[in-house]
C-alpha atoms as a PDB file:
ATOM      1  CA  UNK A   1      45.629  79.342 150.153  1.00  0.00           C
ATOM      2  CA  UNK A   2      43.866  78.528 146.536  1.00  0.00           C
ATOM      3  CA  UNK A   3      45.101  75.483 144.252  1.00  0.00           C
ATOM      4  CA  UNK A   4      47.157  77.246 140.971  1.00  0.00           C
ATOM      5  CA  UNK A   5      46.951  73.781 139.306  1.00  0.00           C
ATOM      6  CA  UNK A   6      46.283  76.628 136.349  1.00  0.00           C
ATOM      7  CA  UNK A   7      46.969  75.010 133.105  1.00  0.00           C
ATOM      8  CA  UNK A   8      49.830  77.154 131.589  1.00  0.00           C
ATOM      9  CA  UNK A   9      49.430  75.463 128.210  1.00  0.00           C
ATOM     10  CA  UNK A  10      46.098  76.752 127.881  1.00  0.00           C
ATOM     11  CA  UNK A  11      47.082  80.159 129.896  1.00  0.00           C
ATOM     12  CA  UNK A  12      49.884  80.436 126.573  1.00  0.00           C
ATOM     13  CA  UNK A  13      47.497  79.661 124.312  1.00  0.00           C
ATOM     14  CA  UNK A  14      45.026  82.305 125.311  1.00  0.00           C
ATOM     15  CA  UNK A  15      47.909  84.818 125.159  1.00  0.00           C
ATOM     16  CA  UNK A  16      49.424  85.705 128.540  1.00  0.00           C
ATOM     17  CA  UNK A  17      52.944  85.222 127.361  1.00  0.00           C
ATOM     18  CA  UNK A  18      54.089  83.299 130.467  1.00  0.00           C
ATOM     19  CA  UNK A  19      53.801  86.642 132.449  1.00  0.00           C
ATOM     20  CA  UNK A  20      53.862  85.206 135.916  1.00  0.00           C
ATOM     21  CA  UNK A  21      57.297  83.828 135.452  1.00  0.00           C
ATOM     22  CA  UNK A  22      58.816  87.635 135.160  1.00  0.00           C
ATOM     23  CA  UNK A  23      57.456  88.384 138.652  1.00  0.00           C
ATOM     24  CA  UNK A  24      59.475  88.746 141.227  1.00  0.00           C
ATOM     25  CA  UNK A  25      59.515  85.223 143.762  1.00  0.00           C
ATOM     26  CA  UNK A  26      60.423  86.331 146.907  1.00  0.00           C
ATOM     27  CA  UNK A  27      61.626  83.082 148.932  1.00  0.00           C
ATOM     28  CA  UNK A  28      60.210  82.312 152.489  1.00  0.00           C
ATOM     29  CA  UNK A  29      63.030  81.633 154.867  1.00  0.00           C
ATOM     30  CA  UNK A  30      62.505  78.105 154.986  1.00  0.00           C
ATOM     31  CA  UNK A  31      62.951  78.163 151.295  1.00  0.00           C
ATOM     32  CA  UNK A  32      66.185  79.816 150.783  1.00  0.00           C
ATOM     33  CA  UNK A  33      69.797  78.618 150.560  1.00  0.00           C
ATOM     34  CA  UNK A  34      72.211  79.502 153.135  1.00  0.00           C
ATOM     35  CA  UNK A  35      74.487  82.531 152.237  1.00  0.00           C
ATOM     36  CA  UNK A  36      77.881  82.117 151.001  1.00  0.00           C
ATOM     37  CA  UNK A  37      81.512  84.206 152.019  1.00  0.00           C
ATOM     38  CA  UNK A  38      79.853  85.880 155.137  1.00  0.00           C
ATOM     39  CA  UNK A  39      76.681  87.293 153.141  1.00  0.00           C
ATOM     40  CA  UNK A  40      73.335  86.637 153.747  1.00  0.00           C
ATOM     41  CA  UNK A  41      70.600  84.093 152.249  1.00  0.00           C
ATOM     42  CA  UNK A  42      69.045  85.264 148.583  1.00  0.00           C
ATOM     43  CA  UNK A  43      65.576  85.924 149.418  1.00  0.00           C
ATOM     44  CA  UNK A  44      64.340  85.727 145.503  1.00  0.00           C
ATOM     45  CA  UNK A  45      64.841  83.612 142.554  1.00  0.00           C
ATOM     46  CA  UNK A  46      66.998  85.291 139.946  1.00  0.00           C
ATOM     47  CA  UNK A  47      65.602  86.552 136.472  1.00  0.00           C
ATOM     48  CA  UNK A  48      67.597  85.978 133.125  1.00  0.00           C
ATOM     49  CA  UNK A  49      69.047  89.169 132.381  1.00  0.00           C
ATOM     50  CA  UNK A  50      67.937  89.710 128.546  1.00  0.00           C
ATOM     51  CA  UNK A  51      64.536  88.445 129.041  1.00  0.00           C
ATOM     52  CA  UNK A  52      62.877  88.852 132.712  1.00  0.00           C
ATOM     53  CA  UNK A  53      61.860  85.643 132.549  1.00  0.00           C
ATOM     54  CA  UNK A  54      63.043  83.160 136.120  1.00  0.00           C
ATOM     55  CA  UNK A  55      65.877  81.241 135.374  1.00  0.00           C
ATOM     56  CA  UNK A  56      64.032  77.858 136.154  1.00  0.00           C
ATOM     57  CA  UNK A  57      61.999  78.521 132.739  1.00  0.00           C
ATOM     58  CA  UNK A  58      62.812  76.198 130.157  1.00  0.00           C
ATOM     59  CA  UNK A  59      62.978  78.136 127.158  1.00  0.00           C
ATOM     60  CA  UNK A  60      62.382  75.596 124.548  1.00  0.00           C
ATOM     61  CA  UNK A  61      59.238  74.334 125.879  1.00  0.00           C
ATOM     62  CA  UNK A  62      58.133  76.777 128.762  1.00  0.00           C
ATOM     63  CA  UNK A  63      57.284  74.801 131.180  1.00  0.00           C
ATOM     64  CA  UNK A  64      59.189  74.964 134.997  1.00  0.00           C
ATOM     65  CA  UNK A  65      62.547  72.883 135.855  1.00  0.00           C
ATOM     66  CA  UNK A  66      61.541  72.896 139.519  1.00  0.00           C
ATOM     67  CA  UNK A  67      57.858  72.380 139.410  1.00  0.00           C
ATOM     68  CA  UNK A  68      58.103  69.334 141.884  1.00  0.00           C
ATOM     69  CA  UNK A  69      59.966  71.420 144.111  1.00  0.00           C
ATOM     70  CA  UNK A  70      59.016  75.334 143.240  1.00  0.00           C
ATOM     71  CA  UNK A  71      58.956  78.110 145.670  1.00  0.00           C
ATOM     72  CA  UNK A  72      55.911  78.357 148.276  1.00  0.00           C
ATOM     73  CA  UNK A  73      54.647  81.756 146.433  1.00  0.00           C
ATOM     74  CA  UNK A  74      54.742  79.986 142.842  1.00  0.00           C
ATOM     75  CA  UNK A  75      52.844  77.494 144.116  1.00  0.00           C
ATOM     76  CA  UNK A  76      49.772  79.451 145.759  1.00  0.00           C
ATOM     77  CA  UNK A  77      50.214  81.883 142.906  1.00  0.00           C
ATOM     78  CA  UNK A  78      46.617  82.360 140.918  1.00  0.00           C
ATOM     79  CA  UNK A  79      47.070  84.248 137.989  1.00  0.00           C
ATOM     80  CA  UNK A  80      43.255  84.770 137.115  1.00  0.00           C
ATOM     81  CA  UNK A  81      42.741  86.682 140.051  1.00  0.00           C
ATOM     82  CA  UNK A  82      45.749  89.241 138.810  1.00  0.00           C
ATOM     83  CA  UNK A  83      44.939  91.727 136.141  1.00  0.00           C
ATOM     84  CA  UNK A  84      47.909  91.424 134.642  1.00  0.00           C
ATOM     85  CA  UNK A  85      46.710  88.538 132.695  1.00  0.00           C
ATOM     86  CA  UNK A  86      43.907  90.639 131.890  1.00  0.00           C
ATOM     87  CA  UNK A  87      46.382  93.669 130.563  1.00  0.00           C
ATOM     88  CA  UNK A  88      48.798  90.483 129.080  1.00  0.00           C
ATOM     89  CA  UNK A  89      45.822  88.930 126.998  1.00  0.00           C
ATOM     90  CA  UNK A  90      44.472  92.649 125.993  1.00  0.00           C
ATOM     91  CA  UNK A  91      48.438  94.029 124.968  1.00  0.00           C
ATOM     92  CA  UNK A  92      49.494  91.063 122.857  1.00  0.00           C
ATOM     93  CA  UNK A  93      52.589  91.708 123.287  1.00  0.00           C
ATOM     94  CA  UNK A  94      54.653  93.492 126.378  1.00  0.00           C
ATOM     95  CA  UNK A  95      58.310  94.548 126.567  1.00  0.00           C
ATOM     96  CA  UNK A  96      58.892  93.970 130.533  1.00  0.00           C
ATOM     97  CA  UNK A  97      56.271  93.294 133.981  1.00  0.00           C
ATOM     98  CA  UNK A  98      56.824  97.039 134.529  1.00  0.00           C
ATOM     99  CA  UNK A  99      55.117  98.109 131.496  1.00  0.00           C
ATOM    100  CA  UNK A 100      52.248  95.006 132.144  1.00  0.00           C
ATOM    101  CA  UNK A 101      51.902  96.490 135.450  1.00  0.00           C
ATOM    102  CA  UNK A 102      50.928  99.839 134.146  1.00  0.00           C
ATOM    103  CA  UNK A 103      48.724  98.618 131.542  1.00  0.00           C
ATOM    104  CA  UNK A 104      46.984  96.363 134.284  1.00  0.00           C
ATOM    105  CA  UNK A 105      46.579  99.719 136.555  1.00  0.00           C
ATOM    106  CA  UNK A 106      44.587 101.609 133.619  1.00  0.00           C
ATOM    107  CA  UNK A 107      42.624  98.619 132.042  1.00  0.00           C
ATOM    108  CA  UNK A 108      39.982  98.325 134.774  1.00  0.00           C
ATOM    109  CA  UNK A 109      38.264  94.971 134.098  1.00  0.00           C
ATOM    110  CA  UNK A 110      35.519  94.399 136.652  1.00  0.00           C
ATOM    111  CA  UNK A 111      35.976  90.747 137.856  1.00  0.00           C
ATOM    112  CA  UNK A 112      32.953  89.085 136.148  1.00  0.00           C
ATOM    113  CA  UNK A 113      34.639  89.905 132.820  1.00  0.00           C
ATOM    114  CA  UNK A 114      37.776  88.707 133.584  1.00  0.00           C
ATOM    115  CA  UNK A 115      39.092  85.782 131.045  1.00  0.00           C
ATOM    116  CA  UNK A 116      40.264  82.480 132.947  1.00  0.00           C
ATOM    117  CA  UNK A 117      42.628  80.235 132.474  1.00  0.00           C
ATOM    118  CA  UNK A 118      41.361  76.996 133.164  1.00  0.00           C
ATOM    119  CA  UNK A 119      42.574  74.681 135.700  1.00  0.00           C
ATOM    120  CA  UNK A 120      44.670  71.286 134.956  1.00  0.00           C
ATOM    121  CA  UNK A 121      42.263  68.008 135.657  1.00  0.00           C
ATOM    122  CA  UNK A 122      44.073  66.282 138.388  1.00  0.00           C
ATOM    123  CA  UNK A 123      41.003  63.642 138.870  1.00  0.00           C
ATOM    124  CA  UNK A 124      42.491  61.174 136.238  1.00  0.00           C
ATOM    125  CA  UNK A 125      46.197  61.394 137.660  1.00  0.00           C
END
């Protein structure tokens, strides 16, 4: 398990358009609500249907609602070992994951070159 206290400010700033939060979150069992009407537990978070993005983004300042409480993968999560930050900070600008994902599958990056986002400094919390 690594520690993605990643500091999303700074990952924004560098360019990488918040691209983890269009992922898919697939929910451990422990994690999910029961099912309702007979049907079974939702084993993801939902995405906003005009923009990908999870539904637990806060638009206006794009940081989590749940971030005391967000899903086990979200939490483990390390987005500067992905190369879609890579292919998110090289694009500029991306229409949807699926078209990140192809651009991260051609860019080719070796992993000394990769840019980092830097991690939050928890020591004076």
């Amino acid at each position: 398990m690594c520690d993605a206290d990643i500091d999303c400010d700074a990952g924004r700033a560098l360019g990488c358009q918040t691209f983890c939060c269009r992922l898919l979150v697939r929910l451990d069992p422990d994690e999910r609500e029961p099912g309702q009407n007979g049907l079974p537990s939702k084993g993801f978070v939902d995405k906003d249907l005009e923009d990908g993005l999870c539904i637990h983004l806060d638009r206006d300042n794009r940081r989590c609602r749940i971030w005391a409480r967000r899903p086990r993968i979200c939490r483990e999560y390390h987005c500067n070992d992905d190369a879609m930050l890579q292919a998110a900070l090289k694009l500029g600008t991306f229409r949807n994951i699926v078209e990140l994902a192809k651009a991260a599958g051609h860019l080719n990056v070796p992993l000394e070159n990769y840019v980092r986002v830097p991690l939050l400094d928890r020591r004076n919390k």
